[in-house]
Every structure is written in structure tokens, then in C-alpha cells.
Protein backbone atom coordinates (compact mmCIF):
# COMPACT_ATOMS: atom_id res chain seq x y z
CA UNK A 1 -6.75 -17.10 27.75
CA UNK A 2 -5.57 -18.83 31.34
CA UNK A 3 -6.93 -22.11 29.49
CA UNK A 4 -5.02 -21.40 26.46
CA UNK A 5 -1.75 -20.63 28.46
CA UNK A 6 -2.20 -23.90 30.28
CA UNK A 7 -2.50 -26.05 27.42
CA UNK A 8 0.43 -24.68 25.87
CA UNK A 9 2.50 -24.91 29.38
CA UNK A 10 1.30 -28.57 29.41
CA UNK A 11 2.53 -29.60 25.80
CA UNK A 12 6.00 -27.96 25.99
CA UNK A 13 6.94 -28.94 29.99
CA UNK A 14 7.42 -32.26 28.57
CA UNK A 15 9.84 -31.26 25.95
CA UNK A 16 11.79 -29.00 28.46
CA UNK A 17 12.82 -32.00 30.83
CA UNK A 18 13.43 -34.06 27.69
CA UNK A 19 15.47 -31.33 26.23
CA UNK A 20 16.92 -30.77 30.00
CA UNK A 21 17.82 -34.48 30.51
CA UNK A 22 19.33 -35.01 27.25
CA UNK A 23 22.05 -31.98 27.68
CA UNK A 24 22.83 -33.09 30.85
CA UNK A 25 23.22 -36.53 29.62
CA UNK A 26 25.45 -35.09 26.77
CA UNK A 27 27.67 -32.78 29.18
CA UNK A 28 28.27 -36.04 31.56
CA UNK A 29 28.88 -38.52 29.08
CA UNK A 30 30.95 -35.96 27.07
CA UNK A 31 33.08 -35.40 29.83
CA UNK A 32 33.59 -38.86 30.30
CA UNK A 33 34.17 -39.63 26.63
CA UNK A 34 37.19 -37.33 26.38
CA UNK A 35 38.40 -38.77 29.61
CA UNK A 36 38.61 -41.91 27.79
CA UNK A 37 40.09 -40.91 24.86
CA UNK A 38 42.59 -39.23 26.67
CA UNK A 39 43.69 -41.93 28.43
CA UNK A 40 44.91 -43.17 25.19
CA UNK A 41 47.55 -40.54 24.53
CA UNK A 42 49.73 -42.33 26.87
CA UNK A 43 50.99 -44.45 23.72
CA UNK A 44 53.66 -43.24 22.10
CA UNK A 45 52.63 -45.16 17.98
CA UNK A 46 48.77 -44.64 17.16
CA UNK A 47 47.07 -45.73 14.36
CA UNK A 48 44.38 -43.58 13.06
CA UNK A 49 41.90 -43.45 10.40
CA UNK A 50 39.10 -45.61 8.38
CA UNK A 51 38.73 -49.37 8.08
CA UNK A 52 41.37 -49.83 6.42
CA UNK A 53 44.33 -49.36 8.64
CA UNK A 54 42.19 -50.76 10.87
CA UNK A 55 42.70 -54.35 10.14
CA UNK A 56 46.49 -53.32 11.15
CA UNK A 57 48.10 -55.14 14.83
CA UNK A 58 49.26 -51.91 16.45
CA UNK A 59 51.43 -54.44 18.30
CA UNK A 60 52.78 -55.93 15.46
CA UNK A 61 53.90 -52.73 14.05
CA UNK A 62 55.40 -51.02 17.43
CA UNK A 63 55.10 -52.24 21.29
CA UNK A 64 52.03 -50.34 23.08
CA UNK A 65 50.69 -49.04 20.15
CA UNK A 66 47.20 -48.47 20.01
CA UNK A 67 44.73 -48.91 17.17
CA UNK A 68 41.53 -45.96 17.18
CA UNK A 69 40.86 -46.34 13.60
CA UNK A 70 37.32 -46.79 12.75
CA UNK A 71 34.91 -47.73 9.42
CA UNK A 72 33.83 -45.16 7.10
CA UNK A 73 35.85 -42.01 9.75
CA UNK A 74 36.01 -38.57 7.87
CA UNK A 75 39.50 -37.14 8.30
CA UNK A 76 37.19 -34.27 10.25
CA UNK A 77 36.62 -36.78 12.88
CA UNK A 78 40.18 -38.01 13.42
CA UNK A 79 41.11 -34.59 13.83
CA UNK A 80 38.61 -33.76 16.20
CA UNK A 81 40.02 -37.33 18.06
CA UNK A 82 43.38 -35.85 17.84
CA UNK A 83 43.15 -32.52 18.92
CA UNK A 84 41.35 -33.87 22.48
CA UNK A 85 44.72 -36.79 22.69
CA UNK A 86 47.14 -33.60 22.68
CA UNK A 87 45.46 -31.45 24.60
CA UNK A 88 47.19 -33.51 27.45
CA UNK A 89 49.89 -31.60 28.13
CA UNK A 90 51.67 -34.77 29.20
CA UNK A 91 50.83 -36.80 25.80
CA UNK A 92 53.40 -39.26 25.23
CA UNK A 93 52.54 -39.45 21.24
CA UNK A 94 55.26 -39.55 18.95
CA UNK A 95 54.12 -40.70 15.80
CA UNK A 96 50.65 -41.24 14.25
CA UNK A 97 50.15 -43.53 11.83
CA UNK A 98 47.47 -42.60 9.23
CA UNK A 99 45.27 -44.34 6.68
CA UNK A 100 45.66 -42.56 3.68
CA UNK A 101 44.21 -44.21 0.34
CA UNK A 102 42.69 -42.92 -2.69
CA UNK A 103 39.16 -43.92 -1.77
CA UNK A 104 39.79 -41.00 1.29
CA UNK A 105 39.23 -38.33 -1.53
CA UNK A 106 36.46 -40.17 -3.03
CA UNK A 107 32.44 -39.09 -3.47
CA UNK A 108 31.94 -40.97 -0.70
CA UNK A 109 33.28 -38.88 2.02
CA UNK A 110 31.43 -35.69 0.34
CA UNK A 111 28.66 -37.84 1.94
CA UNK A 112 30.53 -38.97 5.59
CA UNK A 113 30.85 -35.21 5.75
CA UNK A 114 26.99 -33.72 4.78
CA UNK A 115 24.25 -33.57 6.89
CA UNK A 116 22.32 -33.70 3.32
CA UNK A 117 23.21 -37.00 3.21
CA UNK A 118 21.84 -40.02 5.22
CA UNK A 119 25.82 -40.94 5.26
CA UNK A 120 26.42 -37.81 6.88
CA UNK A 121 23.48 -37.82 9.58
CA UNK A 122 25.04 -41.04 10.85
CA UNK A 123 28.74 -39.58 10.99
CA UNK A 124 27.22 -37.13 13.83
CA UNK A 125 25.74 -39.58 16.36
CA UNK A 126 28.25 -42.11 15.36
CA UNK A 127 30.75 -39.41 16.63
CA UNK A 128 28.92 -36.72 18.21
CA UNK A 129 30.66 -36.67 21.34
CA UNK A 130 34.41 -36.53 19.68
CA UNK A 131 33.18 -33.07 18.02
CA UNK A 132 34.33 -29.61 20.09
CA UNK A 133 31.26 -27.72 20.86
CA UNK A 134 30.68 -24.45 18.80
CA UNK A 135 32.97 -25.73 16.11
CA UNK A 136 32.85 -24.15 12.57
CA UNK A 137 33.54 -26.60 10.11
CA UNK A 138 30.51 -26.19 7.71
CA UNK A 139 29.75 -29.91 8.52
CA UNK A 140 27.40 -28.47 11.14
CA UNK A 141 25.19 -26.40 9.74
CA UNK A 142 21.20 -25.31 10.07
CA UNK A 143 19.68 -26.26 12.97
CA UNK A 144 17.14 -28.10 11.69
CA UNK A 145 19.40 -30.79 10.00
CA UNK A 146 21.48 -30.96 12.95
CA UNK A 147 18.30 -31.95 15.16
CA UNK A 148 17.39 -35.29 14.96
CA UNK A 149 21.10 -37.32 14.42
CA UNK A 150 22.15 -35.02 17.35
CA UNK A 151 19.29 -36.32 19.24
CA UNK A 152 20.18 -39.73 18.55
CA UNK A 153 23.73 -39.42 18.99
CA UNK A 154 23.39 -38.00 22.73
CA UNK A 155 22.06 -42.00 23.23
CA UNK A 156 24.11 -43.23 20.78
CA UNK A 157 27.09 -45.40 21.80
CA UNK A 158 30.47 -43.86 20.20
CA UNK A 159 32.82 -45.07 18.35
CA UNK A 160 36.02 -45.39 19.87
CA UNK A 161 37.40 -47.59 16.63
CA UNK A 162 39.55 -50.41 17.32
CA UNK A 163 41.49 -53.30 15.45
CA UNK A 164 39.04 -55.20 13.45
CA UNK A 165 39.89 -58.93 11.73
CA UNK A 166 37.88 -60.45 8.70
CA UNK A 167 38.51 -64.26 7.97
CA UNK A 168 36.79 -63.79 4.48
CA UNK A 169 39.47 -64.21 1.42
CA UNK A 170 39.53 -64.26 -2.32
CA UNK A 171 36.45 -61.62 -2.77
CA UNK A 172 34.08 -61.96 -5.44
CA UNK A 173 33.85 -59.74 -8.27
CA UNK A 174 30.24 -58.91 -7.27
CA UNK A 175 31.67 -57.42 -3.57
CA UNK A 176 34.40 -55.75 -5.67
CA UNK A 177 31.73 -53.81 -7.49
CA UNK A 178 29.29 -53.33 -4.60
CA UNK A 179 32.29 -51.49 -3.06
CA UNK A 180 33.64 -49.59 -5.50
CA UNK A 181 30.23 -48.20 -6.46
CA UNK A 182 29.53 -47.31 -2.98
CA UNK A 183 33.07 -45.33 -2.85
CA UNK A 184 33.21 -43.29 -6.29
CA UNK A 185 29.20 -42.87 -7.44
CA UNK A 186 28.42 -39.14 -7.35
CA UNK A 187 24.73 -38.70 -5.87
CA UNK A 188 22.71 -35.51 -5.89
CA UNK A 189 25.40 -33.87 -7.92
CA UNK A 190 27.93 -33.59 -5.28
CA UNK A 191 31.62 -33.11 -5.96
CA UNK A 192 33.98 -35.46 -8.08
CA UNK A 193 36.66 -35.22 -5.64
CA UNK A 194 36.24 -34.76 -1.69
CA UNK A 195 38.13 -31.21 -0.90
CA UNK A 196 37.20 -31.20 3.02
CA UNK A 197 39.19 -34.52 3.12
CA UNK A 198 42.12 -32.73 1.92
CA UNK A 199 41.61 -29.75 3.71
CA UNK A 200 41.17 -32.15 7.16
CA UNK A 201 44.25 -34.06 6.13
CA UNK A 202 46.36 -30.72 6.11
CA UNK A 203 44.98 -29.99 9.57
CA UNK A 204 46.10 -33.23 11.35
CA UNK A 205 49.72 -32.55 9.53
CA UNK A 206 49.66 -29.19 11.32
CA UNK A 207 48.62 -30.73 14.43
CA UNK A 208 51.24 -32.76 14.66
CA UNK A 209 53.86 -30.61 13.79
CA UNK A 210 52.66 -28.24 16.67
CA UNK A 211 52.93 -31.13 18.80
CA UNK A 212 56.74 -32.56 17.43
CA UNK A 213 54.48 -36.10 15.89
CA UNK A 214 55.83 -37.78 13.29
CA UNK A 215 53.29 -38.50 10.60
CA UNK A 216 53.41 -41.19 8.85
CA UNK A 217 50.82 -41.97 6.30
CA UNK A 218 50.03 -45.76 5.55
CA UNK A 219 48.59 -46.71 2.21
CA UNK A 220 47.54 -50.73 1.97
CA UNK A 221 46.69 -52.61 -0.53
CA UNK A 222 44.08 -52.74 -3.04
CA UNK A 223 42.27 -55.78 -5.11
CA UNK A 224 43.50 -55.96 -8.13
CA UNK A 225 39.99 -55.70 -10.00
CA UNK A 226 39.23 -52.87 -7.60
CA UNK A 227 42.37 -51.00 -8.25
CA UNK A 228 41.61 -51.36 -12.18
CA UNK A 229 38.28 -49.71 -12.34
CA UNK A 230 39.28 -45.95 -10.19
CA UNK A 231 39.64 -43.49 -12.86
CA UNK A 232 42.90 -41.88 -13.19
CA UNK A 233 42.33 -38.56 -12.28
CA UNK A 234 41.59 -39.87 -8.46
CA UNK A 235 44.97 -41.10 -8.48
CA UNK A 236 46.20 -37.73 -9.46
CA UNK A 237 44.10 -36.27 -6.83
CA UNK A 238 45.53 -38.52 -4.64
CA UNK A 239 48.95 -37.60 -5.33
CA UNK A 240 48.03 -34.10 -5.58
CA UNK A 241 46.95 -33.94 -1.91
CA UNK A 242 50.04 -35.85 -0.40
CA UNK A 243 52.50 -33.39 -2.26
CA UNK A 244 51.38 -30.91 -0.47
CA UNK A 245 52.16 -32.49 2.89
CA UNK A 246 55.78 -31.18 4.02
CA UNK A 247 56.06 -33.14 7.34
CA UNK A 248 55.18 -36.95 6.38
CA UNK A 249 56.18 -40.04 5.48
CA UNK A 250 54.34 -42.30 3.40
CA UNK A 251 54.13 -46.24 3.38
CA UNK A 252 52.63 -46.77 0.20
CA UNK A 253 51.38 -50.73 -0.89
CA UNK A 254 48.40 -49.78 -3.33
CA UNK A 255 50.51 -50.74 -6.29
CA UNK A 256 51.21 -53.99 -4.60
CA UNK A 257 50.82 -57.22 -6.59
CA UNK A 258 48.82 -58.99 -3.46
CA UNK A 259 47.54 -62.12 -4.02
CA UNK A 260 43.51 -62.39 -3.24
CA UNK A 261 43.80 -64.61 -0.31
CA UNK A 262 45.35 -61.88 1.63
CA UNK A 263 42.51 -59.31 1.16
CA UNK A 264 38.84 -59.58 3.06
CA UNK A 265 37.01 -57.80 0.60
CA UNK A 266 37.95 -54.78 -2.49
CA UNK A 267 40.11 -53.04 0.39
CA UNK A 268 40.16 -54.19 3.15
CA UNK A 269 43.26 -56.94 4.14
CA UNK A 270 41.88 -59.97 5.92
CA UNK A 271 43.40 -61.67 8.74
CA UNK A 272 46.35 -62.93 6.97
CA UNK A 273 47.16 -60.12 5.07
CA UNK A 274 46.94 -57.87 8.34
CA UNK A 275 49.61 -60.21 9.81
CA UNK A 276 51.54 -59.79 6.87
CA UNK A 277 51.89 -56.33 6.86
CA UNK A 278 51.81 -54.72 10.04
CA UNK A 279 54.98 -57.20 10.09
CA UNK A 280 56.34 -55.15 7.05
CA UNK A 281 55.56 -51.69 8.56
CA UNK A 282 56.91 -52.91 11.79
CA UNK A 283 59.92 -53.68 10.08
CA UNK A 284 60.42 -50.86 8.26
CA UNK A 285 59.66 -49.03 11.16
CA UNK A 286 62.70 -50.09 12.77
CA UNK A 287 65.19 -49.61 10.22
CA UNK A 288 64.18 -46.17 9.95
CA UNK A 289 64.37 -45.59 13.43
CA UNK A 290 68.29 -47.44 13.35
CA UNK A 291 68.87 -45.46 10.37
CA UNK A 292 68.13 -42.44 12.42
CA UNK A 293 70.18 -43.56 14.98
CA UNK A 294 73.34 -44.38 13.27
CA UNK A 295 72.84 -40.73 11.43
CA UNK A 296 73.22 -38.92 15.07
């Protein structure tokens, strides 16, 4: 029995340190993860979201403003993001600027937002640390898929986002299709439309009406011969979900006649179209913000 005892004290001492090292390695790096990101609320303009408003200049569009967007980022996650910028007290955030496109409500993000998908395993180490501990969303869910991308998140670098340039220009109609079969195929039987982006987008708006942000939601363009293959009812969806929004403005260039040298890929904007319209949205920016003035 004391040999039995011994051999199972000797298998699982091992995993105890590695499981002891690894939450104290979380619980440091946590702490100085949300230090970080709250260092960021000091700008007043941020722009939040996936890749596409990504390729924006936050300087182009407003002075200090700071870009956190980042690839393939469930609206789950940017929430999560948010709520840790305005829990400083002292936040000087005014307006957020969100990504809002009709790829957000797509199959896609059914998968950015399931840990039955690989998609979704690599949404929790990619952003692990950004999540509040003992949350309820549903995305976390039995213990057993949680595990291993936990695991590898706690030594996982995180993704902070960031502006992102592309050189690449006039796409090729095989990238167009690449990307808008990786957006709107349905795998496994999962849902035609992605709900918990919608339900995440509501949340934000409510965040920053509790905190007196602006919203403004920031559509860019699409390639033309991506644009033509989405299937109507996702544009209904899409205008569906932003109806319901009571506290927003939207900046919407999806029905944009762009010419294919401003766009990296099916839609993304490349370097020139990036300049070319975070100059627009700067500018229209301001001549809301005169409006507003000469209204007072």
C-alpha cells in the first residue's frame, strides 16, 4: 500500500508545481497585462475591433488616438478589452471607434467564439489574459475543452492589436474566394448568422453609454467581387443588428465604388486605401464635432 501511495505521490508532484507555476505565472502576467491595457485609456479616440479597422491611422483620423484592433477579434473580446480601459476611474475615453461589417455576423465568428472549434481554441490563448476570471459567457464552458488552449495561452504572448499596413493591391479573384469561403461556410452545422456577435455588440453600446463614450461604428470598404457573392439576408442581418443600436453613429463605405488598387485583399484596405480613408473619417470627424459646436 505505502509503495502504491508513493508511486502515485511521485507521478502527480510533478503536475502540482506545473499546475502551481503556471497560475502564478497567469496571476503575474495578468496583472501586468491589464496594467498595460490600462495605460491606454488615457486616449481620448480608440479604435477597436477586427482587421479591418485595423489598417486605419488612428492619427490620421484624430490626434493621440490609439489603434487596439486586432485580426479575426470576437466582439466578446473587445468587450472584455473595454470593460478593463473604463474601469479607470480616470479614463479619458470619449469616443470608440468600432469595426462593424457584415462579415462580424458571419459563420465565422460562431467559430472565433466555440471552444468546439479549432477557431475558437485559438481565440482563448490568443486572448486569455483580456478575459475576467469566473466570467459567464457560454464561450467558456466544460472543463475539459477549456484545458489545453488555456494551458497554452498562460505562455502565449497576447494580443494587444495594433495598426497593421499591407502593400498588396488589386487582389485576385482566387484570394477573393479563399476569403469569402473562410467568412460565410457553415461547418458542423453551426448557425447561419452569428447571434453572440450581436448580443456582444449591444454590450459595448451599453458600456459606453454607462461611461458618456460616443460610439461610432466604422464600416470600410468591400471588393467589389467580394461584396457580390454575400447573400442578402446577411445584409439584412446586418442592418437588423445596427437598428437596434440607440446610441451610435455609423460611418458606412461598404457600398463604396473603390477601385482595386486601394484594397489589400477581399476586405481589407491596403496601404493606400488606409491613407485614404482614415483622411475621410478624420474629416468627417471634424465637421461633426464643428457642427456640434456651432449647435451649442
Amino acid at each position: 500500500m505505502r509503495i502504491f501511495a508513493f508511486n502515485i505521490l511521485k507521478f502527480s508532484v510533478p503536475g502540482l508545481i506545473f499546475i502551481l507555476i503556471s497560475f502564478t505565472l497567469y496571476l503575474n502576467t495578468k496583472t501586468n497585462i491589464e496594467t498595460k491595457l490600462t495605460s491606454f485609456s488615457k486616449h481620448s479616440v480608440l479604435l477597436m475591433g477586427d482587421s479591418q479597422i485595423q489598417r486605419l491611422h488612428g492619427d490620421a483620423i484624430s490626434s493621440g488616438a490609439k489603434n487596439l484592433a486586432s485580426s479575426g477579434e470576437h466582439y466578446y473580446f473587445t468587450y472584455q478589452k473595454l470593460q478593463t480601459l473604463v474601469q479607470n476611474k480616470n479614463h479619458s475615453i470619449d469616443t470608440l471607434m468600432l469595426g462593424v461589417s457584415i462579415h462580424n455576423f458571419a459563420p465565422v465568428y460562431n467559430r472565433l467564439f466555440s471552444l468546439d472549434f479549432s477557431e475558437g481554441e485559438k481565440s482563448l490563448k490568443k486572448y486569455l489574459y483580456f478575459i475576467r476570471m469566473f466570467d459567464n459567457s457560454g464561450f467558456l464552458t466544460t472543463f475539459d475543452k477549456i484545458l489545453k488552449p488555456a494551458i497554452l495561452g498562460v505562455y502565449a504572448t497576447q494580443d494587444f492589436g495594433g495598426f497593421y499596413e499591407s502593400t498588396n493591391s488589386n487582389p485576385k479573384e482566387a484570394i477573393i474566394n479563399k476569403t469569402f469561403n473562410m467568412h460565410f461556410s457553415i461547418q458542423q452545422n453551426e448557425a447561419k448568422f452569428s447571434n453572440s456577435q450581436r448580443t456582444y455588440l449591444y454590450e459595448i453600446e451599453r458600456l459606453c453609454t454607462d461611461n458618456n463614450i460616443t460610439l461610432i461604428l466604422v464600416s470600410t470598404p468591400y471588393h467589389s467581387g467580394y461584396k457580390e457573392k454575400i447573400d442578402q439576408g446577411y445584409y439584412d442581418f446586418f442592418s437588423e443588428s445596427l437598428k437596434r443600436l440607440k446610441h451610435r453613429r455609423h460611418l458606412n463605405f461598404i457600398e463604396d465604388d473603390i477601385a482595386d488598387r486601394f484594397m489589400s485583399d477581399a476586405n481589407h484596405l491596403n496601404k493606400l486605401g488606409a491613407k485614404k480613408y482614415s483622411k475621410i473619417i478624420g474629416e468627417r470627424l471634424k465637421a461633426a464635432a464643428f457642427a456640434g459646436t456651432q449647435g451649442n
